[in-house]
PDB file of N, CA and C in Angstrom:
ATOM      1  N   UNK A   1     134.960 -14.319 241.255  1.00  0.00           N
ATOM      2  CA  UNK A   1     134.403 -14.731 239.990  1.00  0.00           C
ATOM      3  C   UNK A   1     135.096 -16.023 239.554  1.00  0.00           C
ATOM      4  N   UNK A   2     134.612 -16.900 239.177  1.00  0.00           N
ATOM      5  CA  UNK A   2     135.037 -18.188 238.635  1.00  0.00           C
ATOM      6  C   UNK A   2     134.212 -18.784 236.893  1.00  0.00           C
ATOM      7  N   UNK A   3     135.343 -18.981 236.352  1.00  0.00           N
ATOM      8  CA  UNK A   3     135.136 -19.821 235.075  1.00  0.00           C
ATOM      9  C   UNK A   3     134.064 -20.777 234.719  1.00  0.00           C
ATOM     10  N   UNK A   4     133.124 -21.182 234.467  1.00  0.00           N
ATOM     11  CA  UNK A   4     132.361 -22.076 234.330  1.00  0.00           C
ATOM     12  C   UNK A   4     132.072 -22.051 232.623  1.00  0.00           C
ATOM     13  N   UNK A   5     131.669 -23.309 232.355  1.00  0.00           N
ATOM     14  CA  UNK A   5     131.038 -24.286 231.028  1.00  0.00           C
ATOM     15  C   UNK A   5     129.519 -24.754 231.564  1.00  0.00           C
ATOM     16  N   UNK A   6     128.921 -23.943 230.154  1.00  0.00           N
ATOM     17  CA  UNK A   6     127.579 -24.481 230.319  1.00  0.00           C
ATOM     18  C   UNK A   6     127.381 -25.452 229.223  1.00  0.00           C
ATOM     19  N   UNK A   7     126.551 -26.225 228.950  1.00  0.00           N
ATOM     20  CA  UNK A   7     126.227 -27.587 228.257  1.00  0.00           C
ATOM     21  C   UNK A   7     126.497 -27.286 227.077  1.00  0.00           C
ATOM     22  N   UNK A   8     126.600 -25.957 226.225  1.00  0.00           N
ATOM     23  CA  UNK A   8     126.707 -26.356 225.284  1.00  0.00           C
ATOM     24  C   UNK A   8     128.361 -25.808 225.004  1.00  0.00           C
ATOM     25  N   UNK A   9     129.089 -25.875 225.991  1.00  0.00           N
ATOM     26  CA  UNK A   9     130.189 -25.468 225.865  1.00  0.00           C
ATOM     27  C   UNK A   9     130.723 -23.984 225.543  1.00  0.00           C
ATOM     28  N   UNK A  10     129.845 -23.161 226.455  1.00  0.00           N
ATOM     29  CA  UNK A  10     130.031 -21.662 225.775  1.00  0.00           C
ATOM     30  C   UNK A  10     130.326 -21.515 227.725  1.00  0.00           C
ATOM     31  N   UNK A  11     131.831 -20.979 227.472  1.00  0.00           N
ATOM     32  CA  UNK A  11     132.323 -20.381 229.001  1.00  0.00           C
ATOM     33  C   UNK A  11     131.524 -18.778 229.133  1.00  0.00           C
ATOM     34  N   UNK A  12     131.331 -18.856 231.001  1.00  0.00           N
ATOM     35  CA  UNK A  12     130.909 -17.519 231.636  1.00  0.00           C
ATOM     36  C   UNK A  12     131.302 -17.426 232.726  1.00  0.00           C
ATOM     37  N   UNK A  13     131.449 -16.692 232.923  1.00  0.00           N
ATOM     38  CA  UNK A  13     132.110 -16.197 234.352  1.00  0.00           C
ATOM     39  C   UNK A  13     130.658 -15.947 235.257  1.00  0.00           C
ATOM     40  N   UNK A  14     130.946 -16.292 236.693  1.00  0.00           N
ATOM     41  CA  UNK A  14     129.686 -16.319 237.658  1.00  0.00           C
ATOM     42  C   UNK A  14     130.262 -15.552 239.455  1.00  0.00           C
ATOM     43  N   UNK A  15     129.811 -15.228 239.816  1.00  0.00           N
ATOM     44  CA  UNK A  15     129.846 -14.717 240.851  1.00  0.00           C
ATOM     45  C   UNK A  15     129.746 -15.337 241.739  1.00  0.00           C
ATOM     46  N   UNK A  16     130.845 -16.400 242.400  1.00  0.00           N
ATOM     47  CA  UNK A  16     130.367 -17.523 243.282  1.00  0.00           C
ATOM     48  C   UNK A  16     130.037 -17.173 244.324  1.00  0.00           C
ATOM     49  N   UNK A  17     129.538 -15.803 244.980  1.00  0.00           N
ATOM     50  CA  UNK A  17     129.203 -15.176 245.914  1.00  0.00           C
ATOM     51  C   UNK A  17     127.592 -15.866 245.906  1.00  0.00           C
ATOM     52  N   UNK A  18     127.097 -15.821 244.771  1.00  0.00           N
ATOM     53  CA  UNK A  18     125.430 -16.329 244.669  1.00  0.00           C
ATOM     54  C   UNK A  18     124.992 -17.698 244.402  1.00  0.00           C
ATOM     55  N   UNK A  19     126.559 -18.559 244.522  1.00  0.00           N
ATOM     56  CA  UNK A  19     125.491 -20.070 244.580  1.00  0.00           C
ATOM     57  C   UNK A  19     125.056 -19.836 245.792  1.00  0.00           C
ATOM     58  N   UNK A  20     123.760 -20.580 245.975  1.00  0.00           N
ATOM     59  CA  UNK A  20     122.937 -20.984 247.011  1.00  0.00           C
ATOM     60  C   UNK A  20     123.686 -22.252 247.389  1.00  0.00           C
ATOM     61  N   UNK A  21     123.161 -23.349 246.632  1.00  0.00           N
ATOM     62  CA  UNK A  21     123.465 -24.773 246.359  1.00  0.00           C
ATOM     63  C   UNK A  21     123.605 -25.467 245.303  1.00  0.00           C
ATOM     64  N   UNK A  22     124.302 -26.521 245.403  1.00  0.00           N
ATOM     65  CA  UNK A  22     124.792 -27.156 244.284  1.00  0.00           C
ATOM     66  C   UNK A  22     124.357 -29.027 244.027  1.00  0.00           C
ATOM     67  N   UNK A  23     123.538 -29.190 242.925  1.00  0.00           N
ATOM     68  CA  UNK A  23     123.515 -30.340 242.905  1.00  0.00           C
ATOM     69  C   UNK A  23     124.094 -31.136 241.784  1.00  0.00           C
ATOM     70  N   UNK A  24     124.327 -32.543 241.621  1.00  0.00           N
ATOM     71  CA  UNK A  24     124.901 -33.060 240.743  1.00  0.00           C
ATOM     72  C   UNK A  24     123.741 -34.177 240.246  1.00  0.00           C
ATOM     73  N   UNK A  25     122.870 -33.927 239.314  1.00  0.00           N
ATOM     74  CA  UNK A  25     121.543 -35.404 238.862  1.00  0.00           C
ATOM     75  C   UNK A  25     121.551 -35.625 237.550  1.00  0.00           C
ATOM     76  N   UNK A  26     122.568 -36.215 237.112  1.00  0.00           N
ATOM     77  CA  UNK A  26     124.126 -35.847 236.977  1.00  0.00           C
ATOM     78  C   UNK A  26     124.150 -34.796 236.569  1.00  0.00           C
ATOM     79  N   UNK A  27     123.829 -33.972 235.705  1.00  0.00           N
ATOM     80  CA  UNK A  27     124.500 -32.474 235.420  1.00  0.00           C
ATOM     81  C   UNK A  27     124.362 -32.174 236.560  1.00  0.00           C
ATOM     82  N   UNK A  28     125.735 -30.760 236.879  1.00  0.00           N
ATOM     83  CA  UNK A  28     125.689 -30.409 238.037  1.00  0.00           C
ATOM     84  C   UNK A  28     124.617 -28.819 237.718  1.00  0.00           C
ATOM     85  N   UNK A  29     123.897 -28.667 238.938  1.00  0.00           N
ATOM     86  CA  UNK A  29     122.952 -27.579 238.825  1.00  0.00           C
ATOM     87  C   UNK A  29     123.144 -26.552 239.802  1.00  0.00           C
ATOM     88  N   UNK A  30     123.309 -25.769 239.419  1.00  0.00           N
ATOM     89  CA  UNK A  30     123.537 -24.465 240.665  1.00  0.00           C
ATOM     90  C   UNK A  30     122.352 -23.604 240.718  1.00  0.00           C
ATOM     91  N   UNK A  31     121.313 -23.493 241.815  1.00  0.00           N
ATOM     92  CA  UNK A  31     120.956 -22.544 242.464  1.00  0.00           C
ATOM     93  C   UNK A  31     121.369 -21.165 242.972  1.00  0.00           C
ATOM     94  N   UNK A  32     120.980 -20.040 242.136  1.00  0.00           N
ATOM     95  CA  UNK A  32     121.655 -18.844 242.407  1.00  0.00           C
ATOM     96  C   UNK A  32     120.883 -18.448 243.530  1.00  0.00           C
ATOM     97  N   UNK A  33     121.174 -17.147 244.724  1.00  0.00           N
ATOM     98  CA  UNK A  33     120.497 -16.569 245.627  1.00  0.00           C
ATOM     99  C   UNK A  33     119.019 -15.867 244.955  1.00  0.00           C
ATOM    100  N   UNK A  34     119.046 -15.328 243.737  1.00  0.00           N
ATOM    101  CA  UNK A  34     118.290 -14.800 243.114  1.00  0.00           C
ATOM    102  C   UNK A  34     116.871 -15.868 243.021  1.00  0.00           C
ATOM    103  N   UNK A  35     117.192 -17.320 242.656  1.00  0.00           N
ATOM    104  CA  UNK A  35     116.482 -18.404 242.971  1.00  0.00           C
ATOM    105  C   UNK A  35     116.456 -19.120 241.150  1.00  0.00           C
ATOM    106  N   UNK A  36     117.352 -18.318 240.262  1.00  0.00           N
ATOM    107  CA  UNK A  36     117.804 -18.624 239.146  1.00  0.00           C
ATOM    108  C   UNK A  36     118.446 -19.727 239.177  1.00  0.00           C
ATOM    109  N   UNK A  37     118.368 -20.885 238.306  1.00  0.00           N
ATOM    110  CA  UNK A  37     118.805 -21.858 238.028  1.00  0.00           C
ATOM    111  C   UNK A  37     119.456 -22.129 236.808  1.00  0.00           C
ATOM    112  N   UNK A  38     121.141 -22.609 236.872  1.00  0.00           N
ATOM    113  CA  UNK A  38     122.025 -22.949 235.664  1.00  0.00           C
ATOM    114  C   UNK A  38     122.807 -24.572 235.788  1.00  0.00           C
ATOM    115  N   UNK A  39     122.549 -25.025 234.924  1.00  0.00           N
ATOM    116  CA  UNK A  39     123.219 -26.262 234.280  1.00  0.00           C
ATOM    117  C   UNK A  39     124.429 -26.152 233.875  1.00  0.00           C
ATOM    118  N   UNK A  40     125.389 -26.805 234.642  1.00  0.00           N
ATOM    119  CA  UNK A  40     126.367 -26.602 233.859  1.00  0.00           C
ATOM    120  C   UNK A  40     127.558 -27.610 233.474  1.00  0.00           C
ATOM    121  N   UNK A  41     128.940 -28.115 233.106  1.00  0.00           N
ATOM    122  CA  UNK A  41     129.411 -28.906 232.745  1.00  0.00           C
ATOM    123  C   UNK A  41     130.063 -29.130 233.685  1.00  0.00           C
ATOM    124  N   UNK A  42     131.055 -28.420 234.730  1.00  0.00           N
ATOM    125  CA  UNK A  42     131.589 -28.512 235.765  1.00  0.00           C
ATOM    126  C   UNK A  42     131.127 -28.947 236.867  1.00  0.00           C
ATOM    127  N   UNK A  43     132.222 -29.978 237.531  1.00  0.00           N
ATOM    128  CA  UNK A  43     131.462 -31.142 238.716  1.00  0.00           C
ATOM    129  C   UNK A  43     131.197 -30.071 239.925  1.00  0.00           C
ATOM    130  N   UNK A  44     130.549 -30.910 240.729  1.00  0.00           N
ATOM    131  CA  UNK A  44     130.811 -29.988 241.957  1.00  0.00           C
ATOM    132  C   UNK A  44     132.468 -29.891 243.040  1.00  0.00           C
ATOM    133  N   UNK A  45     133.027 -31.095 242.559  1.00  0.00           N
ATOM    134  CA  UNK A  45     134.151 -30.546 243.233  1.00  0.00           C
ATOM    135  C   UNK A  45     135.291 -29.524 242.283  1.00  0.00           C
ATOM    136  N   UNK A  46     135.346 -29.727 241.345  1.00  0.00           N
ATOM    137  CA  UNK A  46     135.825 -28.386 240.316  1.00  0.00           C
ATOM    138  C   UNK A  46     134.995 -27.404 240.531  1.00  0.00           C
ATOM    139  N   UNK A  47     133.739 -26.815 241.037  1.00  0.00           N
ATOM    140  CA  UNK A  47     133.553 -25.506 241.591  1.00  0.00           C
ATOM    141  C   UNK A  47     133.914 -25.222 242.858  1.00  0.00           C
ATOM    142  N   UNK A  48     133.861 -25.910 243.550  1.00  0.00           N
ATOM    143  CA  UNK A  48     133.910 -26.026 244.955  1.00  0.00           C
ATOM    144  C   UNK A  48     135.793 -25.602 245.028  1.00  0.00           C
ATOM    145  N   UNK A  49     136.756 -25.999 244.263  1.00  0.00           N
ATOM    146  CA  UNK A  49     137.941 -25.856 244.180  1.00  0.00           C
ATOM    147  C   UNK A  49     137.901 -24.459 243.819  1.00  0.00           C
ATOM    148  N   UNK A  50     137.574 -24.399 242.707  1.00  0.00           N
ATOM    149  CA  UNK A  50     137.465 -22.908 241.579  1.00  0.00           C
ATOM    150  C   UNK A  50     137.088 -22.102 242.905  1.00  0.00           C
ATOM    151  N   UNK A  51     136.256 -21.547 243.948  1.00  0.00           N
ATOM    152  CA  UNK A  51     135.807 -21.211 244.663  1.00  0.00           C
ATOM    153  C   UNK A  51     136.641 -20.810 245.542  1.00  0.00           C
ATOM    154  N   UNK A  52     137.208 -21.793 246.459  1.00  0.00           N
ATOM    155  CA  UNK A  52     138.204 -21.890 247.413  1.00  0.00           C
ATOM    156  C   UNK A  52     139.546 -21.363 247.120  1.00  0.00           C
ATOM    157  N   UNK A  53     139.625 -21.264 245.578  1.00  0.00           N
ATOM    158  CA  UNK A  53     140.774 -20.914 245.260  1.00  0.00           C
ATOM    159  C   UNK A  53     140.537 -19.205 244.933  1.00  0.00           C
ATOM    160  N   UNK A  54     139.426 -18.729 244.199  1.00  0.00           N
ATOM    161  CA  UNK A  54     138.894 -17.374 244.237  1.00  0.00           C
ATOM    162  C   UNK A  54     139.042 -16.616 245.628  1.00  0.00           C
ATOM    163  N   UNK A  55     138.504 -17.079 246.621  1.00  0.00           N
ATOM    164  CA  UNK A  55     138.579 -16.930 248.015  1.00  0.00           C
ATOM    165  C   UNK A  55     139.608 -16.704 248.819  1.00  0.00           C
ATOM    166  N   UNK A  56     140.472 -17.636 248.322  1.00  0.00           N
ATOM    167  CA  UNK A  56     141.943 -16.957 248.752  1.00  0.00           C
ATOM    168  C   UNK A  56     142.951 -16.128 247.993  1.00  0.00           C
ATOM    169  N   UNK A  57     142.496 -15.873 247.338  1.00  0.00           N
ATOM    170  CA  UNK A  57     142.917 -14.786 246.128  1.00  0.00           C
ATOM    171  C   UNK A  57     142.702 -13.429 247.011  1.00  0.00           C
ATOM    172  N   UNK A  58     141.177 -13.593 247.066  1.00  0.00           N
ATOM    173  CA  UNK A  58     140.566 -12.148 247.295  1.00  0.00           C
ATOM    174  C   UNK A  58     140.645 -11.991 249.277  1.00  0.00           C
ATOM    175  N   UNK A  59     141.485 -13.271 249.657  1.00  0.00           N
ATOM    176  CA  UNK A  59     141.872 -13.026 250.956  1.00  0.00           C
ATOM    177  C   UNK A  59     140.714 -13.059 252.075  1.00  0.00           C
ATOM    178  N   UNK A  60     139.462 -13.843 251.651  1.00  0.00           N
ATOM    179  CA  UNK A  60     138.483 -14.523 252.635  1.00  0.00           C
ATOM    180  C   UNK A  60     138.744 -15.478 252.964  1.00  0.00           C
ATOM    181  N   UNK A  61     138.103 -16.030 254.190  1.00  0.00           N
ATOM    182  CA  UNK A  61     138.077 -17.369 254.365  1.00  0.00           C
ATOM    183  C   UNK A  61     136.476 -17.921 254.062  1.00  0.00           C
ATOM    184  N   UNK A  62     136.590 -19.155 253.758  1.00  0.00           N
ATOM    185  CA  UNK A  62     135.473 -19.773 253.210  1.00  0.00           C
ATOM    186  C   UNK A  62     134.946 -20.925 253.810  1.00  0.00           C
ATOM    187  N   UNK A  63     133.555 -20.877 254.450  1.00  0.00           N
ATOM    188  CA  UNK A  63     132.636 -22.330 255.676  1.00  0.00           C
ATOM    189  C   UNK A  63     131.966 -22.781 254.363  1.00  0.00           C
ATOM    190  N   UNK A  64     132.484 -23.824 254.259  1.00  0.00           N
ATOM    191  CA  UNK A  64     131.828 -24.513 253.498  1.00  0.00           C
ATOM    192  C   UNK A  64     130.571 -25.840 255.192  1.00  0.00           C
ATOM    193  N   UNK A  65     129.325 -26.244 254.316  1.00  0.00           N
ATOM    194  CA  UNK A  65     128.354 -26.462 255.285  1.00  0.00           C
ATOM    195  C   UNK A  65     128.100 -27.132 254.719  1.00  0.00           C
ATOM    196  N   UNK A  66     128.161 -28.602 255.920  1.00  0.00           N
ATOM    197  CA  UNK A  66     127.680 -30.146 255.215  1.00  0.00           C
ATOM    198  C   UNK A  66     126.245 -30.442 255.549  1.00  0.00           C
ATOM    199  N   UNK A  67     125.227 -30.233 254.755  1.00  0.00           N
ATOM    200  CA  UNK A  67     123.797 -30.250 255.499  1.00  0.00           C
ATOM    201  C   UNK A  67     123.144 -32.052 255.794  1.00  0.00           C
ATOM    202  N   UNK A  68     124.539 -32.934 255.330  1.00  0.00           N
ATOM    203  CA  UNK A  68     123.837 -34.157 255.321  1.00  0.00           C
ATOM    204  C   UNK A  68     124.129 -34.642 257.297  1.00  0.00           C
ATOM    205  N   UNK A  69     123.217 -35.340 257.302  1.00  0.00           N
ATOM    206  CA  UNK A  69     123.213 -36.381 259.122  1.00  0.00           C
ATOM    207  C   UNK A  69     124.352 -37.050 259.335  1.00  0.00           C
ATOM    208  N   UNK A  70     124.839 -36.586 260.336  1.00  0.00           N
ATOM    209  CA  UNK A  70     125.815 -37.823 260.645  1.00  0.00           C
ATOM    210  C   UNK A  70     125.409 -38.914 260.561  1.00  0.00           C
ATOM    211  N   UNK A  71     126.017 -40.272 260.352  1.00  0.00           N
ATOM    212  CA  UNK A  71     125.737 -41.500 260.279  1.00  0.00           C
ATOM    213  C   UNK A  71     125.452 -42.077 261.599  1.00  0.00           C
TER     214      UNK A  71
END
């Protein structure tokens, strides 16, 4: 579970088990597995940390997956 700020500044806790994906246009937007969509104030590399750091808490390891082309 990780901390998050949504736009209007009201914190919730989220289950980072269910981002799908994450975009930043500029707000950053998370895609849940459910196919639910949240806006929120936090970049993507402050979740992506928040995450990694949950993860080793709870003693997983974590693949993060770069879907862009090599150059």
């Amino acid at each position: 579970m990780i901390a998050l700020r949504r736009l209007n500044n009201d914190e919730f806790v989220l289950n980072s088990d269910l981002i799908e994906t994450m975009e930043s246009t500029p707000d950053t937007v998370l895609t849940l597995t459910t196919g639910k969509k949240i806006i929120v104030r936090n970049g993507v590399e402050d979740i992506v940390r928040k995450t990694i750091k949950y993860k080793q808490l709870c003693g997983q390891a974590l693949q993060v997956v770069n879907k862009q082309p090599d150059p």
